[in-house]
Each structure stands twice: as C-alpha cells, then as structure tokens.
Protein backbone atom coordinates (compact mmCIF):
# COMPACT_ATOMS: atom_id res chain seq x y z
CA UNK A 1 -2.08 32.63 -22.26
CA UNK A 2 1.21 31.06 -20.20
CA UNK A 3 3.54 29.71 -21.77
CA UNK A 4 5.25 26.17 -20.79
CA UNK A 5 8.24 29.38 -19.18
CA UNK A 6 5.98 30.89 -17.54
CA UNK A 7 4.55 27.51 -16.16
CA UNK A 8 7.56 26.20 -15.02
CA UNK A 9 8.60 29.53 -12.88
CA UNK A 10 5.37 29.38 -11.39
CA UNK A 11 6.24 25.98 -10.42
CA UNK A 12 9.89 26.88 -9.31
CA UNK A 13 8.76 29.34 -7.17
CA UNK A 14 6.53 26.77 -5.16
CA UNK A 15 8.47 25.16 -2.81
CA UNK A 16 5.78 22.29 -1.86
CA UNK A 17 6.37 20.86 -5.79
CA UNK A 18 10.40 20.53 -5.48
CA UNK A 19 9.96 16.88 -3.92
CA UNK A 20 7.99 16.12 -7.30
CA UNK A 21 9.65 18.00 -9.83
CA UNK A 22 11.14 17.47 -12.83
CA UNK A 23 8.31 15.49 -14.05
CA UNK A 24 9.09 11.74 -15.26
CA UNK A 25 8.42 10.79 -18.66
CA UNK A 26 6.73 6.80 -19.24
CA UNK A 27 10.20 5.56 -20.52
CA UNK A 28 12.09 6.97 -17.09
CA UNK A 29 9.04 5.60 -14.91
CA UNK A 30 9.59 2.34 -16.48
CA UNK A 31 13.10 2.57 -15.60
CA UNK A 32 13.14 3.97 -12.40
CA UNK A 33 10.05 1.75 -10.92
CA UNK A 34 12.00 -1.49 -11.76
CA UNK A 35 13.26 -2.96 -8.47
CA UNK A 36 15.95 -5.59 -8.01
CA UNK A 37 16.76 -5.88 -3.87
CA UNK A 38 20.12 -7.06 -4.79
CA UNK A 39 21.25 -5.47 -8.55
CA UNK A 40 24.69 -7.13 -9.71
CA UNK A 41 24.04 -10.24 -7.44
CA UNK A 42 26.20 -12.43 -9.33
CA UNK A 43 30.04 -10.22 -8.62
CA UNK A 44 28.10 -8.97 -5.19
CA UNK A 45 29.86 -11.64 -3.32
CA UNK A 46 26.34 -12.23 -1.38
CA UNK A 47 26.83 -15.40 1.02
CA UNK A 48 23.53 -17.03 0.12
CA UNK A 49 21.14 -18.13 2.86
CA UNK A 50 18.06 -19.65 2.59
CA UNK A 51 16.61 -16.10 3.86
CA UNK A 52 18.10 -13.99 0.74
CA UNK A 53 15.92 -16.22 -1.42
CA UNK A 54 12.54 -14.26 0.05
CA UNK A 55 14.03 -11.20 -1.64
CA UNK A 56 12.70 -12.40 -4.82
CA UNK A 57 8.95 -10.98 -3.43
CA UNK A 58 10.20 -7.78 -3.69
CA UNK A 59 11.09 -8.00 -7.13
CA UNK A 60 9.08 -4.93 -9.14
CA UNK A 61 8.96 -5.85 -13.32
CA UNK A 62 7.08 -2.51 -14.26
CA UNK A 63 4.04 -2.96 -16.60
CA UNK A 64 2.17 -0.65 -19.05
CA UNK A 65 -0.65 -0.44 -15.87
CA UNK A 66 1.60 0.12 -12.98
CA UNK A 67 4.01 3.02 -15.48
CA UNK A 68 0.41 4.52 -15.76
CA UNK A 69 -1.05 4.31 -12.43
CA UNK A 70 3.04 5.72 -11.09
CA UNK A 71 2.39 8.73 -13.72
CA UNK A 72 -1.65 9.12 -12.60
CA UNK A 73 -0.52 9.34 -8.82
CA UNK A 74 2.84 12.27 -9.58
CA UNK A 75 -0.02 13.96 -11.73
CA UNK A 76 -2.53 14.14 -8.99
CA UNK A 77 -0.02 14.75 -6.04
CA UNK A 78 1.54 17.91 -8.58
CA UNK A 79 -1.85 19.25 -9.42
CA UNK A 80 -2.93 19.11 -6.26
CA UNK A 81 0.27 20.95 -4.83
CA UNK A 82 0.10 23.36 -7.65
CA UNK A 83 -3.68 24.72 -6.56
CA UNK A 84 -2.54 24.40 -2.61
CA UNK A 85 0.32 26.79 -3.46
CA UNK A 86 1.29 28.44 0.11
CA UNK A 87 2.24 31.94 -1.61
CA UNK A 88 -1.44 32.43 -2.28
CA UNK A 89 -3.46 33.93 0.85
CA UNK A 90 -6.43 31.73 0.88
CA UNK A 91 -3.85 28.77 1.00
CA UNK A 92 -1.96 29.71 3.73
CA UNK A 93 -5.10 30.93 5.66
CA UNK A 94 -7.34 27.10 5.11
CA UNK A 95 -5.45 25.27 8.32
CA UNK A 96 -6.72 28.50 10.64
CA UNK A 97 -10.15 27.93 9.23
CA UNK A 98 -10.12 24.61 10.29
CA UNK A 99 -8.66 25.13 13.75
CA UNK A 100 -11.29 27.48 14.11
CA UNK A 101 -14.49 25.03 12.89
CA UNK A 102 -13.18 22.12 15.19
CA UNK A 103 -14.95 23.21 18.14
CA UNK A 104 -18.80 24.29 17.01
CA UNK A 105 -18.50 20.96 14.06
CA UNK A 106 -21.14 18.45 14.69
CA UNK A 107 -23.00 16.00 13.12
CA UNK A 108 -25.98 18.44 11.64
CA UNK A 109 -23.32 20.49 10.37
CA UNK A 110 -20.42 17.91 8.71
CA UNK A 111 -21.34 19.10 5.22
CA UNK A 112 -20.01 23.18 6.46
CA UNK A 113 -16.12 21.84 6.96
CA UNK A 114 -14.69 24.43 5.04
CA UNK A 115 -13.28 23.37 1.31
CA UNK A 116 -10.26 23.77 -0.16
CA UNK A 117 -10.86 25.66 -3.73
CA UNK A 118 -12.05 22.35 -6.07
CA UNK A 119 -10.71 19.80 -4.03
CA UNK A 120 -8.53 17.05 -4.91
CA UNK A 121 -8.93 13.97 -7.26
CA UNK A 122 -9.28 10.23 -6.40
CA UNK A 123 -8.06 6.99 -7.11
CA UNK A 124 -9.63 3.40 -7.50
CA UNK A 125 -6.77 0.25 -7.06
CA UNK A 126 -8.70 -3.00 -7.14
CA UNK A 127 -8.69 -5.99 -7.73
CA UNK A 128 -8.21 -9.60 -5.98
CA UNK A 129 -5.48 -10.63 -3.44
CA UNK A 130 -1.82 -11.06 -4.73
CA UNK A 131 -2.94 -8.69 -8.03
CA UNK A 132 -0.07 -6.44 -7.31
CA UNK A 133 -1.60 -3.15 -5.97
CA UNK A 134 0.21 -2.60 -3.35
CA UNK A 135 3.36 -3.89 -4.91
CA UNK A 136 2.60 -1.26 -7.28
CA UNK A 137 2.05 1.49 -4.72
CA UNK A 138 5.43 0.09 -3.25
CA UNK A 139 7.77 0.33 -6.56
CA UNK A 140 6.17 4.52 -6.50
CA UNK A 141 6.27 5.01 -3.05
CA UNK A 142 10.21 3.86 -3.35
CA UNK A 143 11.02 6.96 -5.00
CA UNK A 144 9.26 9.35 -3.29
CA UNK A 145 10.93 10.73 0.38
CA UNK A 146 8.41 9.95 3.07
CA UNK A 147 8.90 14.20 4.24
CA UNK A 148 10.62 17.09 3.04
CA UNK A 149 11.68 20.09 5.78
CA UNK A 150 11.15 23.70 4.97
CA UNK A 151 13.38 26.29 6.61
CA UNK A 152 11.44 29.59 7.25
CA UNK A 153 9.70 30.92 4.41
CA UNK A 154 8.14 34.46 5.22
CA UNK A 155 6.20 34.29 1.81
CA UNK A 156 4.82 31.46 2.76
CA UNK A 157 3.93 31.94 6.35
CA UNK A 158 5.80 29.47 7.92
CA UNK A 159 9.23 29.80 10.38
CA UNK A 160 10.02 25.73 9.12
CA UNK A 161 7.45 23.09 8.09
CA UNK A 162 7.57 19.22 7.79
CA UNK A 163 5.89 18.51 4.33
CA UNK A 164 4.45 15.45 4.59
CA UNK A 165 4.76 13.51 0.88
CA UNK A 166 2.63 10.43 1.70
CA UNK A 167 1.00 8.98 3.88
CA UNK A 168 0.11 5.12 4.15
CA UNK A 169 -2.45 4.17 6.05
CA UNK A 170 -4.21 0.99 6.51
CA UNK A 171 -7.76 0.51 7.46
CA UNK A 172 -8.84 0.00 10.60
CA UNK A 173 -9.62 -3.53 12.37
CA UNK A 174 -12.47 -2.60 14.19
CA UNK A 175 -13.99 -1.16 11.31
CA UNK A 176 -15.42 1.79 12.46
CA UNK A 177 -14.68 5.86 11.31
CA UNK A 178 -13.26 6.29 14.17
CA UNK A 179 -10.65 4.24 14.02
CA UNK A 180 -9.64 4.94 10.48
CA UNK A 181 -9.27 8.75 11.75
CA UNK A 182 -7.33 7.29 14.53
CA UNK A 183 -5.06 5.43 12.32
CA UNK A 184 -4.26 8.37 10.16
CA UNK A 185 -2.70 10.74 13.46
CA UNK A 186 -1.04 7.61 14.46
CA UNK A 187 0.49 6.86 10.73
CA UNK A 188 1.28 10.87 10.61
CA UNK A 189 3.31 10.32 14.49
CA UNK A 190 4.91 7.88 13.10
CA UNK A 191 6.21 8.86 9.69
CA UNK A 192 6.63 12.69 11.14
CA UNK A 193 7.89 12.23 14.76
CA UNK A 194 5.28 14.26 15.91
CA UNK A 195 2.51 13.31 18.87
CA UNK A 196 -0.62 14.59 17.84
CA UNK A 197 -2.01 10.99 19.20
CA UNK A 198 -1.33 11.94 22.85
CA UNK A 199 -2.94 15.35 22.65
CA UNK A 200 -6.36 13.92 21.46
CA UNK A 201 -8.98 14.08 24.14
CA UNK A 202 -10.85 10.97 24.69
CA UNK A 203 -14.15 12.65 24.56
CA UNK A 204 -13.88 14.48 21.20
CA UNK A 205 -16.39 13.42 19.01
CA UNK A 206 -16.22 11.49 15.44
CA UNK A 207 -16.88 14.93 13.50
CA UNK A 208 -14.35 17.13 15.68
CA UNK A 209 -11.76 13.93 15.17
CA UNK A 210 -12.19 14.23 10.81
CA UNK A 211 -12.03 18.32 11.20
CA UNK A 212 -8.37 18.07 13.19
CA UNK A 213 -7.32 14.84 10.44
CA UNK A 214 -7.94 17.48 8.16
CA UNK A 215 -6.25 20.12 9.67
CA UNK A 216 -3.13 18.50 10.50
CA UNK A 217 -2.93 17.07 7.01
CA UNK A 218 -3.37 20.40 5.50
CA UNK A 219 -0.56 22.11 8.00
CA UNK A 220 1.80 19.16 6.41
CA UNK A 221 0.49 19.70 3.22
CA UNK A 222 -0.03 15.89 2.68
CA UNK A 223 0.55 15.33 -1.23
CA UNK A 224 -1.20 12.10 -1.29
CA UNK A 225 -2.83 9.85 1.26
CA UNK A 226 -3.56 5.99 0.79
CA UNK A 227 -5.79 3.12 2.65
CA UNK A 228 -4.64 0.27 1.88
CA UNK A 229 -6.73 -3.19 2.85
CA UNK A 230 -10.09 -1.86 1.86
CA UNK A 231 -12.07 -4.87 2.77
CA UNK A 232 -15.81 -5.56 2.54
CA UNK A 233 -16.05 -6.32 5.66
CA UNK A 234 -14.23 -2.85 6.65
CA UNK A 235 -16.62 -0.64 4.92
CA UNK A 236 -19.41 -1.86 2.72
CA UNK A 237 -21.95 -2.74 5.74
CA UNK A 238 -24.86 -0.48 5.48
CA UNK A 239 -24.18 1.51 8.76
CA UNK A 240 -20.73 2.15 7.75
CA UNK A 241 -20.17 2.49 4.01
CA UNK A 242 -22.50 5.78 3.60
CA UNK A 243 -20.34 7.22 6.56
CA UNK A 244 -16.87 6.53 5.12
CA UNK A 245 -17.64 7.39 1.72
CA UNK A 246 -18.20 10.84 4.15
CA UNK A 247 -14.48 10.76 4.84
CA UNK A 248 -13.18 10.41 2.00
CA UNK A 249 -15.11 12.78 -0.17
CA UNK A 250 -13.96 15.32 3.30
CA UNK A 251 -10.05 14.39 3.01
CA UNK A 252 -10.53 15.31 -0.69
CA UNK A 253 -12.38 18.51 -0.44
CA UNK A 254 -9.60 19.56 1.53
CA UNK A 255 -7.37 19.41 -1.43
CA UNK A 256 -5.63 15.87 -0.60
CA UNK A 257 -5.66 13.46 -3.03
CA UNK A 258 -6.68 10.42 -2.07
CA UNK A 259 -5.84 6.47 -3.19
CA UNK A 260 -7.96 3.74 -1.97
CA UNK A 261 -6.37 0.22 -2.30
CA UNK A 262 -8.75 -2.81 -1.82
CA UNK A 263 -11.14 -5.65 -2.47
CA UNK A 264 -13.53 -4.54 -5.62
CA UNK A 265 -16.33 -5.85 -3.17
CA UNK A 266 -15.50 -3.34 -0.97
CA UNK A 267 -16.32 -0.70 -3.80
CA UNK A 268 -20.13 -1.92 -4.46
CA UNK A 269 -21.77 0.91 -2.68
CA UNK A 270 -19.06 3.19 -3.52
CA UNK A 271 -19.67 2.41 -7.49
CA UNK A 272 -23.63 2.39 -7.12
CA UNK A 273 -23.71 6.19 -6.00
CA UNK A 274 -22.68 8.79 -9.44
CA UNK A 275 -21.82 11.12 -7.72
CA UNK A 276 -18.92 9.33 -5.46
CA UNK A 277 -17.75 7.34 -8.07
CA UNK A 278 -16.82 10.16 -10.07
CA UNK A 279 -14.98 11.41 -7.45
CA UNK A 280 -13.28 8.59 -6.24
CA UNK A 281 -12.04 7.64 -10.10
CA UNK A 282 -11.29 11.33 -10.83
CA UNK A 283 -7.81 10.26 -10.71
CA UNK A 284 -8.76 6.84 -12.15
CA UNK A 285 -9.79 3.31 -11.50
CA UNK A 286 -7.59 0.94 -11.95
CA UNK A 287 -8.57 -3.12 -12.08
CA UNK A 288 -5.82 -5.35 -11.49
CA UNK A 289 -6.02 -9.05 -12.45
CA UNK A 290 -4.30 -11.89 -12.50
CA UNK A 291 -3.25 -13.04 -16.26
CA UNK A 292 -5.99 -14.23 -18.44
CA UNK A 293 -3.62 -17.19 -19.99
CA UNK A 294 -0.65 -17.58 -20.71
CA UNK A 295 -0.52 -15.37 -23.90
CA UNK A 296 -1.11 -11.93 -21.86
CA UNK A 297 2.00 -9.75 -23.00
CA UNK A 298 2.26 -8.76 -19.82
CA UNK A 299 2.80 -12.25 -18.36
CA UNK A 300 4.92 -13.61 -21.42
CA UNK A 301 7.19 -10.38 -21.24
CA UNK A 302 7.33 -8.61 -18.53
CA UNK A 303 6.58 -10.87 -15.30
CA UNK A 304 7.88 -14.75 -16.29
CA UNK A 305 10.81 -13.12 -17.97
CA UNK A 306 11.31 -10.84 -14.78
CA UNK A 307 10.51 -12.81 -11.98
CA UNK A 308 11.52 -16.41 -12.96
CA UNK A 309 14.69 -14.73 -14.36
CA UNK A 310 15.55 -13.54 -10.66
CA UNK A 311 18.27 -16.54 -8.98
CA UNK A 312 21.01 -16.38 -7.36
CA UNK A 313 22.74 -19.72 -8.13
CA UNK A 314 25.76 -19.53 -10.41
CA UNK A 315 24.29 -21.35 -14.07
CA UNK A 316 20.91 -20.70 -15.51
CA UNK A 317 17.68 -22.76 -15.01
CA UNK A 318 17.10 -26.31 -16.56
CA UNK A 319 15.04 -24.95 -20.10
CA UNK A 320 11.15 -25.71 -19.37
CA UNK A 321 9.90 -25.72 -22.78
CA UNK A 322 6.84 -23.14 -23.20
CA UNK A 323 7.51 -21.38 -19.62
CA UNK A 324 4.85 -18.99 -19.76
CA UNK A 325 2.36 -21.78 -20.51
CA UNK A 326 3.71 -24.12 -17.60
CA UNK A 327 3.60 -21.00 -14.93
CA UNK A 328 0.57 -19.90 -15.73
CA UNK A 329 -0.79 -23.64 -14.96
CA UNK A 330 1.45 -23.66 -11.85
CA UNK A 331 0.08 -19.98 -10.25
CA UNK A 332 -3.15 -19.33 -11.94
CA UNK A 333 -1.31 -16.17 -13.23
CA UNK A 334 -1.56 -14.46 -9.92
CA UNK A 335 1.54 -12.19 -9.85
CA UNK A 336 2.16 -12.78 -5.70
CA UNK A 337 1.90 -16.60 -6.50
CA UNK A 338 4.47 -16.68 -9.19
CA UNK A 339 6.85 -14.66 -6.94
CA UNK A 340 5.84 -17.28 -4.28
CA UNK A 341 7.04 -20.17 -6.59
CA UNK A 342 10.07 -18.83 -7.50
CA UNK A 343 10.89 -18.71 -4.34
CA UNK A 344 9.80 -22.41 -3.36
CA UNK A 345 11.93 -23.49 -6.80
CA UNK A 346 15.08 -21.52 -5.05
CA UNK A 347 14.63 -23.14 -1.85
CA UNK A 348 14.42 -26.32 -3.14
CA UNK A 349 17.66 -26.00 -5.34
CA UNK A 350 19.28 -24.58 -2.26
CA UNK A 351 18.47 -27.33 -0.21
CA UNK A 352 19.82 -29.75 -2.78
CA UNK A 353 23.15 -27.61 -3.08
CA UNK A 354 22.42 -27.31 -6.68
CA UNK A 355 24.08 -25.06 -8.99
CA UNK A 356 21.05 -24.28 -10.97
CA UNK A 357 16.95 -24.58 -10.29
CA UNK A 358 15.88 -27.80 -12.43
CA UNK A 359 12.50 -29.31 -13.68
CA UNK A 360 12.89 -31.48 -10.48
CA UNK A 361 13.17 -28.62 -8.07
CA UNK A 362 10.27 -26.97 -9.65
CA UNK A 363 7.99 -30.30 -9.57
CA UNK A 364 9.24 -30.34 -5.66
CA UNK A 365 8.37 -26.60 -4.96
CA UNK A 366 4.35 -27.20 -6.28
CA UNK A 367 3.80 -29.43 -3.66
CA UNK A 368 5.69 -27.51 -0.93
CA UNK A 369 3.70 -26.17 2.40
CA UNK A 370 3.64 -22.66 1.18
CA UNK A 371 2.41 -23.91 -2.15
CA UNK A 372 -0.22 -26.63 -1.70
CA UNK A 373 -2.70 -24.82 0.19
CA UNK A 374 -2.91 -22.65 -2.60
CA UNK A 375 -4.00 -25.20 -5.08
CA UNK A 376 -7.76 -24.98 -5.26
CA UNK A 377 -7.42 -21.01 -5.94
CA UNK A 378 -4.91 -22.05 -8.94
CA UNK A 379 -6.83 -24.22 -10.21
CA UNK A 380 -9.77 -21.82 -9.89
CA UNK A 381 -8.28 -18.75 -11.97
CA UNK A 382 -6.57 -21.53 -14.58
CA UNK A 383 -9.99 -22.76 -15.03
CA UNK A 384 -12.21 -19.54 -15.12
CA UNK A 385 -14.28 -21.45 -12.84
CA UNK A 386 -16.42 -18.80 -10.55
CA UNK A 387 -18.59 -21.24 -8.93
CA UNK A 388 -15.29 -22.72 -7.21
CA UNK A 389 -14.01 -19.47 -6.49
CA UNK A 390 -17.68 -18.59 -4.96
CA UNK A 391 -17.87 -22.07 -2.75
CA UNK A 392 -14.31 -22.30 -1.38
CA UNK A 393 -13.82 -18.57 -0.80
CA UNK A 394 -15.65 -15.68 0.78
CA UNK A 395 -13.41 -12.84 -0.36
CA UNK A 396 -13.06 -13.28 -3.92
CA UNK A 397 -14.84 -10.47 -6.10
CA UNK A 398 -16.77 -13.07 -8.38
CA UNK A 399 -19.12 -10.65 -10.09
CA UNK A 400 -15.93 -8.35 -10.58
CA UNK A 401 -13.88 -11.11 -12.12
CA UNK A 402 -16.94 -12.23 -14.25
CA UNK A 403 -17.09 -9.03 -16.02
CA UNK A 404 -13.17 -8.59 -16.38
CA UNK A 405 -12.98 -11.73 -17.85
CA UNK A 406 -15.93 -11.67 -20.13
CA UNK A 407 -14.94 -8.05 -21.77
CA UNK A 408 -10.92 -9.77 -22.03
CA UNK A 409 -13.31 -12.63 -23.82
CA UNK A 410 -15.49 -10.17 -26.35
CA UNK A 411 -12.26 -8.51 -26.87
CA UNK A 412 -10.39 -11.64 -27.96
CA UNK A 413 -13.29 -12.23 -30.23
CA UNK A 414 -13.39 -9.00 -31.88
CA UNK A 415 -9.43 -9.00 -32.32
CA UNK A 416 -9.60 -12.25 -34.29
CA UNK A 417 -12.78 -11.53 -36.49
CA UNK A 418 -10.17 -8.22 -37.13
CA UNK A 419 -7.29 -10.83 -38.71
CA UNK A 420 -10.04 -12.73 -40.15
C-alpha cells in the first residue's frame, strides 16, 4: 500500500497537477472564493461614478454549496490529471490514436473513438436563471490560470506544451452538434492563441469534427471543460438531445471532465436515461435555488449580510428592521435579483448625493426600470405560486422547482416534529 509520501511524489513528479496543487482545504476555499472587485474601498480613494456601483454584481459571498461544488470541480480536474499522467506510455501515445481514427470515423463507427483508461467524471449545475451557477463557476474559475506552458520535457514526450486548465464554452445558437464542436476550437483559439479554426475543412463531417475536438483537447490536456447556457431549447428536442448526450459521454471517455451549466429542463432526457445520468453526476449534481424564505441560513448569513453590506458611500445604511425578511419580499430570494437591487438602492442614493442608502432610496429602487419588469417573477418565487410561474414564463423549470420546494417543505416538517 502507498503511503500519503509516496502519493504526493507521485504527484510532484507530474507536471500537468502543479497548476492544481497543494490541494485547498473547505476553510481556504471559503476564503479564497470570496470576491470583493474593490477590497478596502473606503481608504481606496475610488472617485465614485454611477458605473462603479455595477461592481456590486460581481460580488462572490461563498456558501456551503458553492465551497463544495469549488472542492468537487479541483477533485475531478486532479483525478483526472492524475490517471492522464504524460510519464505513462499509453498517455502520451492517446492524441496519436486519435489523429490516426479521424480519417476512417463515421457515423456506423462513433462508438470505436478510442477511450482514455476509465474516462473522466461529470458534473450537473442547475437550476433557474439568476441561481448563481455561473457566478459560482466564476468565483473558481478566478483562481485557476486559464493555461500553463511546459518547456521540453523528454519524459514526457513533448519539446513545450500549452496546458490548457479550462475551457468555457457556451452552447451554440443554432443548436445543432455541430456548432457546439465548432464553438469549442473557437473557445480553445481564443483562450490558447492557436488557429485550429482556420485549418478545419468545410467538408469534414460531424463525427471527424468530435474525433479532432477530442484530439486537440487531449494534446492540451484540458483539465476541465464547461457549457454553460444549457437551454431546452439547445438540446432537449428529440433529434438533438440523444446526439449530444453522444458528445458529452465522448469528451468524457477521453479523460476530460466535463461541467454542464443550465436550465434543469434542459436535463429531462438526460435524467430519464441510467446510464447517462450516472455519468453526467459522477462528479455530482448540484440544484441551485433561489431562497426558500427568509429564514434560509444561507440568505440570513451569508448573501443579505454580504451583498447588501457592499456600498461605497461614506456612513452605513438607514437600519430596515428584519432585513432578511424585507429582501426576500423585495427579490423573491433570487441571488442575481438581490445583487440587482443593491445596485438600484446605490444608484438612487447616488443620484440624491446622499451619504448613506435610506428606506427612501430603497422604496425608489423597487420601482426602478431595471426592477419593475421583474415584479411578476418576485412575486412568483415569494408566493410559491407555480401556476404563475407556468403562465407568464416559458423557461422556468416548474416541475423542478415543485419537487425542490416540496422536499425543503417535508424537511421543515420533519425538523419541527424533531423539537417537538
């Protein structure tokens, strides 16, 4: 048996992992993923504009669910590293095999791509708009370096490499395969400086386009890729859901883990198949919500606390006695709505040349353009009311938020028979 020594030499000697390593514990992620865009703002000596008041959106107040999803992720990217180490033969040899099956792959034989050992593990992040996932992909992707350079390495093959750390991709708008593939090379350009986009051909087909994703992924060594804006309308139609379900399950045999950010309605077909599900979650599933009520530790302490705490005028905010309670009627508890309302309070007070944000400003902000339009999905979540979440809007994952809010329901119930 190794030893925790042993493990960590084996780890040194991998020079893929150094990006990663040393591993985080959940009291240094919770540090480390908080996110102020201007820390010390009151000695600063910022000259306010009405423009530095939008940096309150990018406020990050870490929770127990985004620590754990920012741990899950390093986990998955450092396992998956770990088995892809480039000392061991077959790892080094994988991106020749695929250069090699690019030109006989077709449709009759997609399930022969060559795999990478077990493959890599998945990830699930849904939930409705303005839940936080991707402001939670955002506060891990801030510490990670978009791509590390390698000089030349004769143990592991290679006279310099460009590791690629992440990659962020969104989905495509024309919602076909092909144009996710297509966005991938494009995102890889991009965050790389390479041009693998101008020496496509035109003419290759789908299947030759997913074997040369793969294989320029697995010459970068991509440590984790993520598609963002998984709509139901992108991928849950019955031509195309079976077919990107394909892709992903392909991007992960090749040993890169893989994070899919989206719309739970966009997951239907996804969750109805065993087999994909447990791949896709391998890595976990997790359902972001807005808060329940305004007793959700998370709301009470970590986001009203956080966000409404955020100003930049000299003297604190009027008191509004029970703030959680008077938020959470004010945003529904949707996390991108509070930060929204902050904002609107700031403006106001700015406006007024105010010293502080008062009951006034805040009355003032609710009814602002940015906020009105928002009012019938506020009063929607405050209410638990599906039917008017159903009737005034088409992409809101009713059946999703049914069940999260009936199990935060039974579990209410059980935790006050327990004080009973």
């Amino acid at each position: 048996m190794q030893t925790s020594d042993q493990l960590h030499l084996i780890d040194q000697g991998n020079p893929l992992l150094a990006p990663l390593l040393p591993e985080r514990s959940f009291s240094q992620w919770a540090e480390d993923l908080h996110f102020d865009p201007v820390p010390n703002r009151q000695t600063a000596g910022l000259q306010v504009s009405e423009s530095h008041l939008h940096l309150v959106e990018q406020v990050f107040i870490p929770s127990q669910r985004s620590i754990v999803l920012a741990m899950s992720l390093a986990a998955m990217m450092i396992s998956s590293l770990r088995r892809r180490d480039p000392r061991i033969p077959a790892n080094r040899h994988y991106p020749y095999q695929l250069a090699t099956y690019s030109e006989k792959v077709s449709k009759r034989s997609l399930n022969q791509i060559p795999w990478l050992g077990e493959g890599a593990p998945g990830v699930i992040l849904q939930g409705p708009t303005g839940s936080s996932k991707s402001h939670s992909c955002d506060a891990y992707l801030r510490l990670l370096p978009q791509y590390v350079d390698h000089d030349a390495h004769h143990e592991c093959g290679w006279l310099k490499l460009r590791q690629l750390i992440y990659l962020r991709v969104p989905m495509p708008a024309d919602f076909s395969r092909k144009g996710l593939l297509l966005n991938i090379v494009w995102k890889i350009d991009e965050a790389l400086s390479t041009s693998y986009g101008d020496e496509i051909n035109n003419r290759i087909t789908q299947e030759q386009l997913l074997v040369e994703v793969l294989k320029i992924l697995a010459v970068h060594r991509c440590g984790l890729l993520i598609l963002e804006e998984v709509q139901e309308r992108n991928v849950s139609s019955i031509g195309l859901g079976s077919e990107f379900s394909t892709v992903f399950l392909k991007i992960m045999n090749s040993g890169v883990p893989l994070a899919l950010v989206g719309n739970p309605k966009s997951f239907d077909r996804i969750m109805s198949f065993s087999q994909d599900q447990r791949r896709l979650t391998s890595g976990g599933q997790f359902d972001f919500v807005p808060a329940f009520d305004h007793t959700d530790e998370e709301w009470g302490l970590d986001l009203v606390p956080g966000v409404w705490g955020w100003s930049v005028f000299p003297e604190d905010d009027e008191p509004i006695q029970n703030l959680p309670r008077f938020l959470f009627e004010r945003t529904g508890g949707i996390p991108a709505v509070l930060s929204l309302y902050r904002r609107e309070c700031l403006v106001e007070a700015f406006r007024a040349g105010a010293q502080r944000v008062t009951r006034n400003h805040a009355d003032a902000a609710f009814w602002s353009p940015a906020m009105v339009g928002l009012h019938r999905l506020i009063d929607a979540y405050v209410k638990k009311d599906l039917q008017a979440l159903a009737q005034s809007f088409t992409d809101q994952p009713i059946t999703f938020l049914r069940d999260v809010w009936s199990r935060e329901r039974r579990r209410r119930g059980e935790s006050d028979e327990r004080k009973k």
